[in-house]
C-alpha atoms as a PDB file:
ATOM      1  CA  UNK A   1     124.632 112.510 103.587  1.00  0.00           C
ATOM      2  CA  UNK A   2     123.876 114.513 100.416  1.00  0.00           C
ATOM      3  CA  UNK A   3     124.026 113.261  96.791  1.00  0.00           C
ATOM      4  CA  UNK A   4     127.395 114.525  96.289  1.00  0.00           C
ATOM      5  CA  UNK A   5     128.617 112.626  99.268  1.00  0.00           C
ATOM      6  CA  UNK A   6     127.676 109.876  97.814  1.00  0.00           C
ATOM      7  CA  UNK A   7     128.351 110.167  94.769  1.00  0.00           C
ATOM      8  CA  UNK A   8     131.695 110.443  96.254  1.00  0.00           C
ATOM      9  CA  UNK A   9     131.584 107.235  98.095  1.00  0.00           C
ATOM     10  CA  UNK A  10     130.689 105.548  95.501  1.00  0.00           C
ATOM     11  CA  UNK A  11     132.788 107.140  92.783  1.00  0.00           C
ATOM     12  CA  UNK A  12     129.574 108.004  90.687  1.00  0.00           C
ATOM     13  CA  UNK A  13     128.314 111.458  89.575  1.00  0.00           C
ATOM     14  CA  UNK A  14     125.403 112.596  91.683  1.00  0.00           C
ATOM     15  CA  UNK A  15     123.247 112.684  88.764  1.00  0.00           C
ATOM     16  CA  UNK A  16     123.865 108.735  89.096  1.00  0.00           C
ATOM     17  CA  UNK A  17     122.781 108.782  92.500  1.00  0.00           C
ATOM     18  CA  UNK A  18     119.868 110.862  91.766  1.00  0.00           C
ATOM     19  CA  UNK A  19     118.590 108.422  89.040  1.00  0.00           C
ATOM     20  CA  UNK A  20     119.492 105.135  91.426  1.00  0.00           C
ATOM     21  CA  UNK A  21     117.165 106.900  94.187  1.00  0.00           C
ATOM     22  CA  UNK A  22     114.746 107.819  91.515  1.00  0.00           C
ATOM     23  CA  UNK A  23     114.599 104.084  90.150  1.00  0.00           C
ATOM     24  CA  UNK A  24     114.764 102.636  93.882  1.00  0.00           C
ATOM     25  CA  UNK A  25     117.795 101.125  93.858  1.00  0.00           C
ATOM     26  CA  UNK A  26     119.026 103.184  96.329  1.00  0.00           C
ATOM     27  CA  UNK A  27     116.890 104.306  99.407  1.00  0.00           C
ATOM     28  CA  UNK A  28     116.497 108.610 100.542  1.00  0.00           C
ATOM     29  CA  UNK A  29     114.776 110.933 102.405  1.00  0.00           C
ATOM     30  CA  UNK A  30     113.701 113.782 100.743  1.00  0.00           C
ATOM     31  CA  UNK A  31     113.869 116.643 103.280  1.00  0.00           C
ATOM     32  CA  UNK A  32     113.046 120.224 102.320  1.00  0.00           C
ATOM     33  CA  UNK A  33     113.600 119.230  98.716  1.00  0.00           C
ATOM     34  CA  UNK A  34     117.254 117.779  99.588  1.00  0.00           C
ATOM     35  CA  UNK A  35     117.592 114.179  99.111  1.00  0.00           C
ATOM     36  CA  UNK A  36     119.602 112.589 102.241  1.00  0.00           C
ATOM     37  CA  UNK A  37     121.312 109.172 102.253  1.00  0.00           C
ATOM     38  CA  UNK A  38     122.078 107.514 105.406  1.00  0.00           C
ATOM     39  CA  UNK A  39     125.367 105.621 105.314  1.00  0.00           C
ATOM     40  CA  UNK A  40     124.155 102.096 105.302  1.00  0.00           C
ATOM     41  CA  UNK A  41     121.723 102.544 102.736  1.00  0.00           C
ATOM     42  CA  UNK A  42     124.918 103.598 100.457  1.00  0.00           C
ATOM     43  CA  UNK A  43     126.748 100.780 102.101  1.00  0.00           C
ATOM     44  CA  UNK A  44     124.254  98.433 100.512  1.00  0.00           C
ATOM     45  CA  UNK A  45     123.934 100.021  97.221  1.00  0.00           C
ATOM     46  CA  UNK A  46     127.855  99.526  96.875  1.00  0.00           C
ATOM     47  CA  UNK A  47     127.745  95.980  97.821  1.00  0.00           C
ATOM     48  CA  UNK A  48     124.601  95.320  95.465  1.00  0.00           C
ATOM     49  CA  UNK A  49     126.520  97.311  92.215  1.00  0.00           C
ATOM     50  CA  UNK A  50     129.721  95.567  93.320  1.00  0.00           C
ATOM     51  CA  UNK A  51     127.896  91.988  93.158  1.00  0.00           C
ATOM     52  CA  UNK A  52     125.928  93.451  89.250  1.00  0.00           C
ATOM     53  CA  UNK A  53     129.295  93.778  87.997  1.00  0.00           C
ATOM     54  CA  UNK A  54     130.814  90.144  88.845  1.00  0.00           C
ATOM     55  CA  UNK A  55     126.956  88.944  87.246  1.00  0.00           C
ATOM     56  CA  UNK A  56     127.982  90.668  84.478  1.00  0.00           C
ATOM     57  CA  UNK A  57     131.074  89.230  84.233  1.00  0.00           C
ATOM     58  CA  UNK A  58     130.407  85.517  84.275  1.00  0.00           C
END
């Protein structure tokens, strides 16, 4: 999926997703200059942000 999509998923901006590829967090293929997400790999970023925020809640 692109950016957008995910940043739809994830109800994030894309420039969010851009920086959590660009920082690792989340994993991408850049293809012809268009990153592309698979669906597990935003999946796991979800779960991994999901389990920051209860850390940061304690």
């Amino acid at each position: 999926m692109s950016t957008t999509q995910a940043a739809v998923h994830l109800g994030i901006t894309d420039r969010a997703v851009r920086k959590a590829i660009s920082t690792g967090a989340l994993n991408a293929e850049n293809t012809a200059g268009r990153w592309r997400i698979h669906r597990d790999d935003v999946a796991h970023y979800r779960t991994q942000r999901h389990q920051g925020d209860q850390h940061a809640a304690i």
